[in-house]
C-alpha atoms as a PDB file:
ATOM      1  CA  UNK A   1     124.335  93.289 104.873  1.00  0.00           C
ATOM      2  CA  UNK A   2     124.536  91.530 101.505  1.00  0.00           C
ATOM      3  CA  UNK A   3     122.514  90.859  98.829  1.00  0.00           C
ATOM      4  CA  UNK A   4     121.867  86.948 100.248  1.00  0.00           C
ATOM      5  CA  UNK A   5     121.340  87.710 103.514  1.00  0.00           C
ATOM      6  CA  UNK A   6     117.773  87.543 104.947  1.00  0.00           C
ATOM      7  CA  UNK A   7     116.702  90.369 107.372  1.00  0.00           C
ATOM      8  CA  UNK A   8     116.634  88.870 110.992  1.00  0.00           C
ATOM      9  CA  UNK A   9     114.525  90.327 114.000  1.00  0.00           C
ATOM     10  CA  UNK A  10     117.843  90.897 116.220  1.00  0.00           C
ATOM     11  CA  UNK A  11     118.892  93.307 113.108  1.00  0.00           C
ATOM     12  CA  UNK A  12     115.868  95.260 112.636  1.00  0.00           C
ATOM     13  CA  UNK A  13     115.952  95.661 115.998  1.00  0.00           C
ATOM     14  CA  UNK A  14     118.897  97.223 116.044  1.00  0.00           C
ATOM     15  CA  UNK A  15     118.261  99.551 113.148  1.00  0.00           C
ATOM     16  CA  UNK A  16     114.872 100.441 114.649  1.00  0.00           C
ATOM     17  CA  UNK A  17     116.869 100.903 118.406  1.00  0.00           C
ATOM     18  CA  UNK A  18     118.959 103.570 116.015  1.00  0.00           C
ATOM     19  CA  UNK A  19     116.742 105.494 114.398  1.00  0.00           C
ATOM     20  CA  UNK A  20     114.063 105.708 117.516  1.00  0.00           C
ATOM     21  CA  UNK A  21     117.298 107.463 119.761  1.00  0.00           C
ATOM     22  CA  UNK A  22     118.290 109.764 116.700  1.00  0.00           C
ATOM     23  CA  UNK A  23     114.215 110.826 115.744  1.00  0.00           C
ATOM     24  CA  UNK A  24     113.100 111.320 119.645  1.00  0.00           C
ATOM     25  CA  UNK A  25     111.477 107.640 119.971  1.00  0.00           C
ATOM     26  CA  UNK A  26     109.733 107.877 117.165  1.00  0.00           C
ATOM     27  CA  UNK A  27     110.434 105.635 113.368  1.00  0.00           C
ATOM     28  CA  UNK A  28     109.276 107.421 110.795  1.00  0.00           C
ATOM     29  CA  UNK A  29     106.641 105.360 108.666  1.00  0.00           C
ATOM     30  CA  UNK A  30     108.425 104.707 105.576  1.00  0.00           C
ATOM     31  CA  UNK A  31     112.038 104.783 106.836  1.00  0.00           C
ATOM     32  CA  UNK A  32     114.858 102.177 106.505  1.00  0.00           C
ATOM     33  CA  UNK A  33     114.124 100.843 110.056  1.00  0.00           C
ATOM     34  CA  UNK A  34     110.075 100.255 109.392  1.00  0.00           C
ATOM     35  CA  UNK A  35     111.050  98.822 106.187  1.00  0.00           C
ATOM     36  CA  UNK A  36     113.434  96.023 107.845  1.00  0.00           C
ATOM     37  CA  UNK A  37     111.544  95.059 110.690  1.00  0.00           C
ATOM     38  CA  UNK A  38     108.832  94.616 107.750  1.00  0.00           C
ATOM     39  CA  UNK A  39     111.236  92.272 106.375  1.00  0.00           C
ATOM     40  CA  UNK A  40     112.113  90.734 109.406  1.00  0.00           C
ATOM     41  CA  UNK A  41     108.270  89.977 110.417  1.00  0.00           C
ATOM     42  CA  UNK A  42     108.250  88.521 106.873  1.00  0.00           C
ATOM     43  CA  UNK A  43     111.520  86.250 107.358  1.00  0.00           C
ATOM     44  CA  UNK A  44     110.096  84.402 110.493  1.00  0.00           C
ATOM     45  CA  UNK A  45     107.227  83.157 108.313  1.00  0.00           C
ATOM     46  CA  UNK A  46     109.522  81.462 106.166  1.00  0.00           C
END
């Protein structure tokens, strides 16, 4: 993803799907998948 690209829902969820299958169904609390859909939730309000 570059720079100017906003994080969308559809892609966190996809890094989140990721990460849940490789750590047992669990996302870690500061990982790269809680920190987009963080991003993502913060998108939509824009």
């Amino acid at each position: 993803m570059s720079k100017n690209k906003k994080m969308t829902p559809e892609a966190a969820a996809r890094i989140q799907s990721a990460t849940c299958k490789k750590n047992g169904g669990i996302t870690p609390k500061n990982s790269f998948a809680a920190r987009a859909q963080r991003a993502a939730a913060k998108n939509m309000d824009k």
